[in-house]
C-alpha atoms as a PDB file:
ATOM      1  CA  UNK A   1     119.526  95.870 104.848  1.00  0.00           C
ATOM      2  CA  UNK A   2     122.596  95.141 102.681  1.00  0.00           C
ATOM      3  CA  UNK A   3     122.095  91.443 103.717  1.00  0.00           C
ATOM      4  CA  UNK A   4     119.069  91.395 101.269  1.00  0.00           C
ATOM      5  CA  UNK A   5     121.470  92.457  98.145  1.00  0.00           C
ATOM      6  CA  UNK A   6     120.812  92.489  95.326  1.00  0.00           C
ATOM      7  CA  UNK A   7     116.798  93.432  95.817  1.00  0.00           C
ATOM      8  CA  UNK A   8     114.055  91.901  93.160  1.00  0.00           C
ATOM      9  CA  UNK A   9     113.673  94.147  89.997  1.00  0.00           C
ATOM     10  CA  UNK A  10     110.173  95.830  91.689  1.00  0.00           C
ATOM     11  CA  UNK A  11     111.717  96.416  94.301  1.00  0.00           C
ATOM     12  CA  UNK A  12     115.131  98.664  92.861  1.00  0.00           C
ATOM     13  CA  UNK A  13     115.240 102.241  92.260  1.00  0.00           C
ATOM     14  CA  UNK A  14     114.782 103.169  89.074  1.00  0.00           C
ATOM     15  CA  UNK A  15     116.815 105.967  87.615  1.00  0.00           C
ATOM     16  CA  UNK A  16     115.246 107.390  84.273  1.00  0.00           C
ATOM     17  CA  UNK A  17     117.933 109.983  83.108  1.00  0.00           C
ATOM     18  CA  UNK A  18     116.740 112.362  79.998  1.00  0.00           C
ATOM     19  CA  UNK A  19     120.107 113.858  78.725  1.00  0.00           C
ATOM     20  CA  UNK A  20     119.916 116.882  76.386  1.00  0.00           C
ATOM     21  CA  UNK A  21     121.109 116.274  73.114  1.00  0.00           C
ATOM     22  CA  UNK A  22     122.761 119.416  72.733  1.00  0.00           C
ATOM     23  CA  UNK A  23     125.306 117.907  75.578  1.00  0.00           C
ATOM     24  CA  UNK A  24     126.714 116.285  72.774  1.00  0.00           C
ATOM     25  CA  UNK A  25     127.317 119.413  70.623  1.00  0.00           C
ATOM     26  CA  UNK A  26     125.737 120.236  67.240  1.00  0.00           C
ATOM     27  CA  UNK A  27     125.170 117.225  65.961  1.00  0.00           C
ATOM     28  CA  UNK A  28     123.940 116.175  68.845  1.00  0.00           C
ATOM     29  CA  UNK A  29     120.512 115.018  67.777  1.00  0.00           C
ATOM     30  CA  UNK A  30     121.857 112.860  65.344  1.00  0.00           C
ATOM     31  CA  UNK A  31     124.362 110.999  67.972  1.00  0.00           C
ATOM     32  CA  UNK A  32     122.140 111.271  71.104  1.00  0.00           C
ATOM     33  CA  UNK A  33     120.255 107.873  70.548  1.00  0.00           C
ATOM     34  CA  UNK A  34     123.352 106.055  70.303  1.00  0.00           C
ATOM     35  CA  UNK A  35     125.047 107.562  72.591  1.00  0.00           C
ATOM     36  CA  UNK A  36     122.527 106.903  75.384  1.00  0.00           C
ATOM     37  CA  UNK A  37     122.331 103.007  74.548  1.00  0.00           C
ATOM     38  CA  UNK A  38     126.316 103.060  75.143  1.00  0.00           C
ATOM     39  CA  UNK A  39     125.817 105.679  78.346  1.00  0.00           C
ATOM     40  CA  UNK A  40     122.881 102.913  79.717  1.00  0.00           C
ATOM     41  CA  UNK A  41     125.356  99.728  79.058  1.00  0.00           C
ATOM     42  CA  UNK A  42     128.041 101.538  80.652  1.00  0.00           C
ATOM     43  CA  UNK A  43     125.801 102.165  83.437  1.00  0.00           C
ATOM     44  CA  UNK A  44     124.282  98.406  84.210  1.00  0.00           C
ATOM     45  CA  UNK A  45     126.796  98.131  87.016  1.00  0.00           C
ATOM     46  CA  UNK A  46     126.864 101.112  88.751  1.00  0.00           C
ATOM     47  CA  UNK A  47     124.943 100.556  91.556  1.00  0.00           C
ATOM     48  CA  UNK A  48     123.120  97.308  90.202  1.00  0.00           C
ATOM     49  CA  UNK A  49     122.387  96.071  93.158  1.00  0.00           C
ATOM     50  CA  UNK A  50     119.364  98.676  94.259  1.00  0.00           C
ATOM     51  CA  UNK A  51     119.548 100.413  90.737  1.00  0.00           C
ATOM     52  CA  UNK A  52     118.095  99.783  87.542  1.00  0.00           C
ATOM     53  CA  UNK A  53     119.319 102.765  84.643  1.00  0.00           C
ATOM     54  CA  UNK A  54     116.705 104.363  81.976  1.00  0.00           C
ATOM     55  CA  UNK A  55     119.053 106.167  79.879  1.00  0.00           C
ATOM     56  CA  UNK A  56     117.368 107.997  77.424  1.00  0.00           C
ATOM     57  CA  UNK A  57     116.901 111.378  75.124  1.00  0.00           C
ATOM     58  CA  UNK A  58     115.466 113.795  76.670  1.00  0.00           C
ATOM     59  CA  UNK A  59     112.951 114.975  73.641  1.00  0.00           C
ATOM     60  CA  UNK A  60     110.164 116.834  75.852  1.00  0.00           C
ATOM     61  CA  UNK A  61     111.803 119.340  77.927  1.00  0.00           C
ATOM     62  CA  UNK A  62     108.446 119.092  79.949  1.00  0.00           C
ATOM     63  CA  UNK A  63     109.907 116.186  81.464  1.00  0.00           C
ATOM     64  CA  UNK A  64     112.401 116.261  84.361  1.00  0.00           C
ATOM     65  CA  UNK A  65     116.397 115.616  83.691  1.00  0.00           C
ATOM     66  CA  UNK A  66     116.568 112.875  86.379  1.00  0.00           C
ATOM     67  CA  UNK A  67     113.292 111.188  87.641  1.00  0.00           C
ATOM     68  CA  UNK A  68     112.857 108.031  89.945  1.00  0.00           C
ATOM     69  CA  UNK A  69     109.954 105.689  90.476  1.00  0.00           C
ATOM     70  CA  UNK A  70     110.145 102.169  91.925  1.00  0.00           C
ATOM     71  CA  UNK A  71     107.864  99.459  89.921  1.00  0.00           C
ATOM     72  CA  UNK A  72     106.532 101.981  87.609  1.00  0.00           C
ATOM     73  CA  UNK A  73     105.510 104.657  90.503  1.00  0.00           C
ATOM     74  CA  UNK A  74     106.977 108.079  90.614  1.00  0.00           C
ATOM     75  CA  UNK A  75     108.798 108.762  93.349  1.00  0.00           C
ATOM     76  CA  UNK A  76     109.500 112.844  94.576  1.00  0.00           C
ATOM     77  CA  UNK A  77     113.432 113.148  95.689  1.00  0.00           C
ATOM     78  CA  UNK A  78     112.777 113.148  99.177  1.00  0.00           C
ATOM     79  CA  UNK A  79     111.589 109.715  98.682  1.00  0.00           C
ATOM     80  CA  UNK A  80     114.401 108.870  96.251  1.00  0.00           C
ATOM     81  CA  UNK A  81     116.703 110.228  99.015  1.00  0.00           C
ATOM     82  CA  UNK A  82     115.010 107.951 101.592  1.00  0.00           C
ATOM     83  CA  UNK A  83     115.432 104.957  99.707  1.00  0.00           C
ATOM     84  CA  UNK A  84     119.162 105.866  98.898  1.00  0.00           C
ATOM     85  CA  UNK A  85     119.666 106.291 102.670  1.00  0.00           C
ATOM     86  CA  UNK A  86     118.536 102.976 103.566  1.00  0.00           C
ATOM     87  CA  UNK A  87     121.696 101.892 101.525  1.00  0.00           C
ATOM     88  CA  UNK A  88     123.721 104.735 103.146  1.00  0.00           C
ATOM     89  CA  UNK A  89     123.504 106.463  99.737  1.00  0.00           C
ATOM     90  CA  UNK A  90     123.157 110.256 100.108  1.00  0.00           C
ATOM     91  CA  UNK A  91     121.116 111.620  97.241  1.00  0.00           C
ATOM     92  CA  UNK A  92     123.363 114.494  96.301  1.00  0.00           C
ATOM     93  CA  UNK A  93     126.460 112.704  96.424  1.00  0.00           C
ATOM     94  CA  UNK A  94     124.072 109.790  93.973  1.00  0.00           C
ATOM     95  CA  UNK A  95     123.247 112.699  91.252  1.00  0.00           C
ATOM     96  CA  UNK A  96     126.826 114.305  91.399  1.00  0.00           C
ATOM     97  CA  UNK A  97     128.215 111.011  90.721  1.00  0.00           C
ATOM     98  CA  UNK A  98     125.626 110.267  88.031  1.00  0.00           C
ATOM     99  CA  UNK A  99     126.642 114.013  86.125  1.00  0.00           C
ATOM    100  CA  UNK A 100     130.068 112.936  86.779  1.00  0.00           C
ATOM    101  CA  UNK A 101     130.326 110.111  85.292  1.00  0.00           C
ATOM    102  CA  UNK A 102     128.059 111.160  82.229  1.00  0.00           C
ATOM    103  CA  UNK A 103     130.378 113.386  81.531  1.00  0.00           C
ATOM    104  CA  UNK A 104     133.764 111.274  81.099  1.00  0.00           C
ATOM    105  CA  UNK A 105     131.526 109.094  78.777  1.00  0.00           C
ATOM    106  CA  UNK A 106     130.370 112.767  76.683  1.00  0.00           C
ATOM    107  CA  UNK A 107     134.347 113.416  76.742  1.00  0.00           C
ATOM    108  CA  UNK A 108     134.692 110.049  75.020  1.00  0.00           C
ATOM    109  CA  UNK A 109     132.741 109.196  72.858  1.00  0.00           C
ATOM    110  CA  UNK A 110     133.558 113.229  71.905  1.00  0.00           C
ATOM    111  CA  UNK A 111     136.813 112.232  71.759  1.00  0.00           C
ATOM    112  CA  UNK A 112     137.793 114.993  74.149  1.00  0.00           C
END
């Protein structure tokens, strides 16, 4: 399948990530917009190739941390993990990564 790289935009993964705004301590609602338009530049490469980042505030705690849907349909994570695995992505390994890396960008942009 990784002959086929980089797939159409319907056809990638698309990873919406809510992130609290307390992550970014208490005045955290005042910095979380910003900081998640520099967290979803800084994420445009990771993975590009089957991913496509929605990196936003997560305002309605109704509303799952990390959600996936390809072309505008919701996928459930044993879906998500399917699709990873056809890239020889592991889904836990993905969202670790993800947390990970979200973190080193809280740290700076803290200043930490």
């Amino acid at each position: 399948m990784k002959d086929n790289l980089p797939l159409p935009e319907e056809k990638k993964l698309t990873v919406i990530f809510r992130l609290e705004p307390g992550c970014l301590g208490p005045q955290g609602d005042e910095l979380i917009d910003e900081f998640c338009q520099a967290a979803q530049a800084n994420f445009q490469s990771v993975h590009s190739e089957i991913v496509h980042w929605n990196i936003v505030p997560r305002n309605d705690k109704a509303l799952p941390e990390m959600q996936y849907q390809i072309n505008n349909k919701n996928l459930s994570q044993v879906q998500a993990a399917q699709f990873l695995d056809v890239f020889n992505e592991n889904l836990d390994k993905f969202e670790s990564q993800v947390h990970k890396k979200l973190a080193e960008l809280i740290d700076q942009h803290l200043g930490h």
